[in-house]
Protein backbone atom coordinates (compact mmCIF):
# COMPACT_ATOMS: atom_id res chain seq x y z
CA UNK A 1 -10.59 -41.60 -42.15
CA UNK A 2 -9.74 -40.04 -38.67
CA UNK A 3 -9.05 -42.13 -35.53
CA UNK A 4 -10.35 -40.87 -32.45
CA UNK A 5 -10.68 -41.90 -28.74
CA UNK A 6 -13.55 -42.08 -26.33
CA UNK A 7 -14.59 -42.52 -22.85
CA UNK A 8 -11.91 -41.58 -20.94
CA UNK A 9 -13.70 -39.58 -18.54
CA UNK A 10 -14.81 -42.51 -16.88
CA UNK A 11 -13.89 -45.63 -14.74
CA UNK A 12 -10.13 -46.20 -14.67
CA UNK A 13 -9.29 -43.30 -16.99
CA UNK A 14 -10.92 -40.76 -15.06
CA UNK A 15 -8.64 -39.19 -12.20
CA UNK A 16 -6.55 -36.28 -12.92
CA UNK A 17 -3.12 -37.83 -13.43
CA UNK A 18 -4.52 -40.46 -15.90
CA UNK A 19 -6.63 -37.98 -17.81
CA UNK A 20 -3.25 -35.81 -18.07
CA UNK A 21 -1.05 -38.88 -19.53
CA UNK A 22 -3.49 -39.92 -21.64
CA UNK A 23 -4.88 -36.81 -23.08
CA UNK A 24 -1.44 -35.72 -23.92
CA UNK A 25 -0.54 -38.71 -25.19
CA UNK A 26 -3.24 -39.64 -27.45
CA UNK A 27 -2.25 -35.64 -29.22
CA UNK A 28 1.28 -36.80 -29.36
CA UNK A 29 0.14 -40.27 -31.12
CA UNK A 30 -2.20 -38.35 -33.80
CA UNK A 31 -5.50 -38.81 -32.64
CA UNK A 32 -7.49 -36.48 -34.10
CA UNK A 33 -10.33 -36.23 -31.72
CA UNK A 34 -11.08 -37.24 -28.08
CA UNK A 35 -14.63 -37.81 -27.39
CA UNK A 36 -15.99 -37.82 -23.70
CA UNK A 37 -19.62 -39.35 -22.94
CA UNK A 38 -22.98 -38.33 -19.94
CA UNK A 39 -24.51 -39.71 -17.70
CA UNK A 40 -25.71 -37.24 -14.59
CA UNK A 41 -27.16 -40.26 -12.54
CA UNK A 42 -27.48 -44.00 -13.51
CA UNK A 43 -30.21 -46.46 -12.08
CA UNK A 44 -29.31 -48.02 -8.50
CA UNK A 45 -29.43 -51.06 -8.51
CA UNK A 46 -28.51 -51.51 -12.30
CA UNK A 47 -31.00 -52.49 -14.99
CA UNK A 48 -30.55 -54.40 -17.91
CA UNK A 49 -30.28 -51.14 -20.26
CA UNK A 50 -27.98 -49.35 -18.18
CA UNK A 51 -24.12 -49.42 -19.69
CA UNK A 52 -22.93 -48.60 -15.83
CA UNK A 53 -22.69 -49.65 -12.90
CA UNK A 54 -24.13 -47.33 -10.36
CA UNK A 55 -20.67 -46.80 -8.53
CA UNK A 56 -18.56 -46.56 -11.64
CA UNK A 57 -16.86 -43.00 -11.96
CA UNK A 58 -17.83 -40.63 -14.77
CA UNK A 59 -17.32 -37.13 -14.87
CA UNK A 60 -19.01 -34.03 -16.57
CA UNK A 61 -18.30 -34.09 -20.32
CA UNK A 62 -17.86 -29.99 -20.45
CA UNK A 63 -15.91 -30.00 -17.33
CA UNK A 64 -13.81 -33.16 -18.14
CA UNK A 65 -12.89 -31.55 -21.93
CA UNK A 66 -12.18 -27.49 -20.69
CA UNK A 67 -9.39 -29.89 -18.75
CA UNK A 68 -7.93 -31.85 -21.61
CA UNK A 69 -8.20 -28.47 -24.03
CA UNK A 70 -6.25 -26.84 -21.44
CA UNK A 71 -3.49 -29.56 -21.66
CA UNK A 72 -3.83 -29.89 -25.44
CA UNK A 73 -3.39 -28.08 -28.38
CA UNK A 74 -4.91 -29.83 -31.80
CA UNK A 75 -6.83 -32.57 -30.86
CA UNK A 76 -10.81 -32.36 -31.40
CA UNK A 77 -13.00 -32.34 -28.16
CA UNK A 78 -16.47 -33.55 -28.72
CA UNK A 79 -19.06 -34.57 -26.10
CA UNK A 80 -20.33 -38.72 -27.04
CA UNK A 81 -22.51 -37.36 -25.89
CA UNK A 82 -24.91 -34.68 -23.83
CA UNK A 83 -28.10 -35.98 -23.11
CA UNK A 84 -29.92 -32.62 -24.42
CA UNK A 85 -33.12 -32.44 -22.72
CA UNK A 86 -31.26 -32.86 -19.23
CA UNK A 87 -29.78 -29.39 -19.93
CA UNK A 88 -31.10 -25.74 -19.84
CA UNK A 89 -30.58 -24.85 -23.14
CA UNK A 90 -29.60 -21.15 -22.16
CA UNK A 91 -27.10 -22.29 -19.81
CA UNK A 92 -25.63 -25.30 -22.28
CA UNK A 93 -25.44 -22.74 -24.90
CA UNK A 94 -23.12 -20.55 -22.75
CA UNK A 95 -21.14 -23.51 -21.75
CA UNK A 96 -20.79 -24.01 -25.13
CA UNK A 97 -19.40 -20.74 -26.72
CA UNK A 98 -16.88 -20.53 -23.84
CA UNK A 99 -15.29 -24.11 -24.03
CA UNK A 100 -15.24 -23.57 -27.92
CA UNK A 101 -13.49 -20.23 -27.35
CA UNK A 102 -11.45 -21.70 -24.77
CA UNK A 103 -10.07 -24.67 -26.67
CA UNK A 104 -9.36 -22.28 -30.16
CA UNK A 105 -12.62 -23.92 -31.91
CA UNK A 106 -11.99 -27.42 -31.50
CA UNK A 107 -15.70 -28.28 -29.88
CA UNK A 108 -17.85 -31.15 -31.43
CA UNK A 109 -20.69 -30.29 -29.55
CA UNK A 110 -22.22 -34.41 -29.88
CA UNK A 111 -25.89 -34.32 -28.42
CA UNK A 112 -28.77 -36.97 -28.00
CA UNK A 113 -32.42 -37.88 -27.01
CA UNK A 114 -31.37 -39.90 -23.94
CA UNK A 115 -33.04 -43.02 -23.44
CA UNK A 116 -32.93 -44.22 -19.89
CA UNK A 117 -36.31 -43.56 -17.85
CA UNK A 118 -34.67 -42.75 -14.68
CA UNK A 119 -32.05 -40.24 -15.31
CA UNK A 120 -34.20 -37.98 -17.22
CA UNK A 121 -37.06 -38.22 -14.23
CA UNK A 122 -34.47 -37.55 -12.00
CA UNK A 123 -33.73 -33.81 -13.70
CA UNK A 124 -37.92 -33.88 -14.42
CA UNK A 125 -37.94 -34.55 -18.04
CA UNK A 126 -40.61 -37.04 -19.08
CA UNK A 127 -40.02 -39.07 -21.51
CA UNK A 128 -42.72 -37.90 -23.80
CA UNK A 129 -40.92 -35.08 -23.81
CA UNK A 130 -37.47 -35.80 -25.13
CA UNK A 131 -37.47 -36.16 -28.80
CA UNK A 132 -39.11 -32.06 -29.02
CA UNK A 133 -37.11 -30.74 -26.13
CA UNK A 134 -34.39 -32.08 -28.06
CA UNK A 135 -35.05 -29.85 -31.57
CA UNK A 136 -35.97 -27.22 -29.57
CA UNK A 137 -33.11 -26.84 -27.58
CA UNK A 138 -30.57 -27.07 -30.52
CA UNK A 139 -32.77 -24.38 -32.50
CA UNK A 140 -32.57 -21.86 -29.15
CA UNK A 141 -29.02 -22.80 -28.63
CA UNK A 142 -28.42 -22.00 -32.54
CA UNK A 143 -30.38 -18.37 -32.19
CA UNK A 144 -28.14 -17.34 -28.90
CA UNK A 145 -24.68 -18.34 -30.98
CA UNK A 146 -26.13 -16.51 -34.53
CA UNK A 147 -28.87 -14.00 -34.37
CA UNK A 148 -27.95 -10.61 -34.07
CA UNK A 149 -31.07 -10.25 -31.88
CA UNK A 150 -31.39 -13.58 -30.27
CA UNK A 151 -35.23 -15.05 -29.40
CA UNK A 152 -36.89 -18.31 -29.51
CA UNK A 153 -40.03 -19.19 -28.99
CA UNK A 154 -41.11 -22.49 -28.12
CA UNK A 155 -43.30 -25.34 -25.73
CA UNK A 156 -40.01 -25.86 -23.58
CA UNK A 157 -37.92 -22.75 -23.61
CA UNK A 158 -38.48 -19.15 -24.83
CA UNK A 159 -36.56 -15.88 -24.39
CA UNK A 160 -36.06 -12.83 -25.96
CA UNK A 161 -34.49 -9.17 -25.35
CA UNK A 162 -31.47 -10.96 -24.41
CA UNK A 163 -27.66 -11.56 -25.16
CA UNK A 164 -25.08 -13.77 -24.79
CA UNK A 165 -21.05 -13.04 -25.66
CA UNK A 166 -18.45 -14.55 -26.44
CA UNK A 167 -20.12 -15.37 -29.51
CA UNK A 168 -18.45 -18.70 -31.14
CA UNK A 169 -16.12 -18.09 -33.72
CA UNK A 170 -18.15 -20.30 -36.29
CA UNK A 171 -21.48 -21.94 -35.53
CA UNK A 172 -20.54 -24.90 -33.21
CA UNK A 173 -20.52 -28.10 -35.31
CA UNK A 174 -23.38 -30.19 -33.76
CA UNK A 175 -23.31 -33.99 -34.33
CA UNK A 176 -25.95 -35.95 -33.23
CA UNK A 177 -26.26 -39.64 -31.94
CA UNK A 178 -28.64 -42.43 -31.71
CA UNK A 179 -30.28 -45.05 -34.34
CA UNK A 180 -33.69 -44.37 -34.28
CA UNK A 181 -35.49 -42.87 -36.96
CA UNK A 182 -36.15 -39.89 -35.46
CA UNK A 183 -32.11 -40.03 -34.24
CA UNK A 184 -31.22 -39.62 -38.38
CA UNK A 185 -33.58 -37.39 -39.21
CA UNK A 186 -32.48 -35.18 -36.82
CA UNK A 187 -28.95 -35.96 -37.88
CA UNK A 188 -30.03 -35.09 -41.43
CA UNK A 189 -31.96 -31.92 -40.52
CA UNK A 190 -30.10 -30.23 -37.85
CA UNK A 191 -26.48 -32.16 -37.73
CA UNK A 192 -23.06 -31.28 -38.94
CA UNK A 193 -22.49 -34.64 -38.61
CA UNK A 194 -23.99 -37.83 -36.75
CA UNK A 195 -22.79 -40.41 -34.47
CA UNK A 196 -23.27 -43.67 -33.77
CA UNK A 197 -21.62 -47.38 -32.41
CA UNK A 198 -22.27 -51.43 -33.28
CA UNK A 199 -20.08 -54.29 -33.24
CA UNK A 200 -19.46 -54.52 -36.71
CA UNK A 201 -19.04 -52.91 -40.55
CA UNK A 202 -22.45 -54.80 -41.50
CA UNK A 203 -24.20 -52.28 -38.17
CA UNK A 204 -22.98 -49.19 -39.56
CA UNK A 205 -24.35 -50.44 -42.95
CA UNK A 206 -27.44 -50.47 -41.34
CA UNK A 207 -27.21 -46.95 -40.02
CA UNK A 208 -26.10 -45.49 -43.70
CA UNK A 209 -28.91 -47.07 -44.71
CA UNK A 210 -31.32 -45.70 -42.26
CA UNK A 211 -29.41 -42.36 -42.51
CA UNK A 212 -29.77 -42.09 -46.13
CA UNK A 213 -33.85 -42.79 -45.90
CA UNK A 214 -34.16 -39.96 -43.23
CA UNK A 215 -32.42 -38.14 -46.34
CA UNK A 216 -35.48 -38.72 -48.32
CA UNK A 217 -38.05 -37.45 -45.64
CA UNK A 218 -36.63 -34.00 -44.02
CA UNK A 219 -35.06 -31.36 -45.97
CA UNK A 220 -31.07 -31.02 -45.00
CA UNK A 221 -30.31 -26.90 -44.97
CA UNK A 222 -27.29 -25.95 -47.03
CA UNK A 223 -25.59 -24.38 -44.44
CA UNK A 224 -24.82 -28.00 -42.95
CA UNK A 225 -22.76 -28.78 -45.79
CA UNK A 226 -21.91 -33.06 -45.98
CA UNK A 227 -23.59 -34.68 -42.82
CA UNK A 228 -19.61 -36.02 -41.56
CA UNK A 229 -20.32 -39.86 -39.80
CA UNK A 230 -18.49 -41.31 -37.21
CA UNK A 231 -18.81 -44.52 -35.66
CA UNK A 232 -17.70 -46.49 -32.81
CA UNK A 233 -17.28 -50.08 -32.55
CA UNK A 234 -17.87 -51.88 -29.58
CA UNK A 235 -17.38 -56.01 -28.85
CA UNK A 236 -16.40 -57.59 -32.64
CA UNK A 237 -14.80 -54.31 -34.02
CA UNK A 238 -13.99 -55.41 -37.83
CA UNK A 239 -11.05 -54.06 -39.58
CA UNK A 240 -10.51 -50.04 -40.20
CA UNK A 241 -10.11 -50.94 -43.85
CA UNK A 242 -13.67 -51.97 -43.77
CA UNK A 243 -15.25 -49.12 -42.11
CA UNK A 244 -12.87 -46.54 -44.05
CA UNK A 245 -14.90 -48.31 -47.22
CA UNK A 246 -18.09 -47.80 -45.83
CA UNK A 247 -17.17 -43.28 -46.20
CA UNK A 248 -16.63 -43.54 -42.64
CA UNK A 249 -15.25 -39.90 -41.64
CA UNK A 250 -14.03 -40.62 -38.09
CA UNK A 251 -13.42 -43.98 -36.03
CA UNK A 252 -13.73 -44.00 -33.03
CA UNK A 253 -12.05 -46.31 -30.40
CA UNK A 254 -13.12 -47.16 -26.79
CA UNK A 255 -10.43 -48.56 -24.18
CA UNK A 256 -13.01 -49.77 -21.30
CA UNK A 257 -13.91 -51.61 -19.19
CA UNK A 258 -10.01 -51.72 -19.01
CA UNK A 259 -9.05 -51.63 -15.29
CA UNK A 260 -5.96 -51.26 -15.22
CA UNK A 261 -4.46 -47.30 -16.68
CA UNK A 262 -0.98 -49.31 -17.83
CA UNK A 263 -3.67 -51.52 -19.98
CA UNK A 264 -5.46 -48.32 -21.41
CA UNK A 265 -2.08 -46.87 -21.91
CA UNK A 266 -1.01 -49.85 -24.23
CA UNK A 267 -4.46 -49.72 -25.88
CA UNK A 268 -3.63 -45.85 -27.19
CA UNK A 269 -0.14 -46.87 -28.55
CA UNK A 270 -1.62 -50.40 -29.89
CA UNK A 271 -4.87 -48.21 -31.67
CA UNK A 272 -3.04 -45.23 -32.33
CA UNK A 273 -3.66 -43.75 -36.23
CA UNK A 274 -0.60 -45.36 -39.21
């Protein structure tokens, strides 16, 4: 089971200096991945949903992790994750293919339904819309990195007679988050891998299990290989041991709400992989 690291484009972890020391850091300490999270705008004042306070710092994921791959060399950068129907597909897939080229193929490209009313009517997505701008923005985004002759048809985006280089290396590994039904069969369908957070081993149980039904309702393509699961606790965390029995692929750990970088420091070193 990997250990990996996430938020720390955000609050106290997000200035330059900080995201320098700890990015480089966390490589040195064997972390295998760094994970960086979205939100474009948060509601003002906050709401009971919201996991921000409207003032609270957080930077672009795609522009925060071409920083740290610039500073690193092995560590995994994934996104934890893009809200996908904010983005232009065309655009995102671009963005995409050059941070993965960039960073030597170390993209998880994490991406979700979004759930908070306000920041998607903000960028003027409705929420009706979110769940099929969602699969229909990771199927154009696949046909731009893959097709010889890229085109896509769809309610939401279409194109055609057009190309887009770099290529990516390999198709970008896609993991996607959430815990709604539609969340894992979308995982099961159209993931590498899926990701997910709770407060304890018996929560990720719960996900398995709801993964593993999704399993028996949408066909998962070959080329997908194992769907890979990773998991972060939040609050009550339980012991690795207990997650690592679960299959858990990758662990994630989250520093904040830390304040204090000295404190978030100590919290790498403290968490850091045996």
């Amino acid at each position: 089971m990997e250990t990996g690291i996430f938020g720390l484009n955000a609050k106290a972890a997000h200035a330059r200096a900080e995201t320098l020391r700890f990015a480089r850091r966390a490589e040195e300490l064997g972390y295998g991945s760094w994970w960086a999270g979205e939100h474009v705008v948060v509601p003002s004042p906050r709401t009971p949903d919201t996991p921000m306070d409207p003032a609270d710092p957080i930077l672009d994921p795609l522009v925060h992790l071409a920083f740290v791959a610039a500073v690193t060399e092995r560590i995994e950068l994934g996104t934890g994750i893009v809200i996908l129907p904010q983005r232009n597909p065309v655009v995102l897939a671009k963005q995409v293919a050059s941070l993965d080229a960039l960073s030597g193929g170390r993209l998880l490209l994490g991406v979700g339904a979004g759930y908070l009313e306000p920041e998607l009517a903000a960028v003027g997505v409705p929420m009706s819309e979110r769940g099929r701008r969602t699969d229909e923005y990771l199927d154009a985004m696949r046909s731009l990195w893959l097709d010889p002759r890229p085109a896509y048809e769809g309610e939401h985006v279409s194109f055609s007679g057009v190309d887009a280089h770099p290529r990516p290396a390999r198709e970008p590994r896609v993991v996607i988050g959430g815990h709604s039904p539609a969340a894992f069969r979308r995982a099961v369908a159209r993931g590498h891998g899926w990701f997910g957070n709770g407060s304890s081993p018996r929560d990720l149980e719960r996900h398995l299990t709801g993964l593993a039904k999704a399993a028996t309702e949408v066909e998962r393509p070959a080329r997908l290989g194992r769907l890979e699961i990773t998991f972060m606790p939040i609050g009550t965390t339980g012991r690795p041991a207990d997650y690592e029995s679960l299959g858990l692929d990758r662990l994630l750990r989250y520093p904040l709400p830390l304040e204090d970088p000295a404190e978030i420091m100590a919290f790498l070193e403290r968490h850091a992989p045996r």
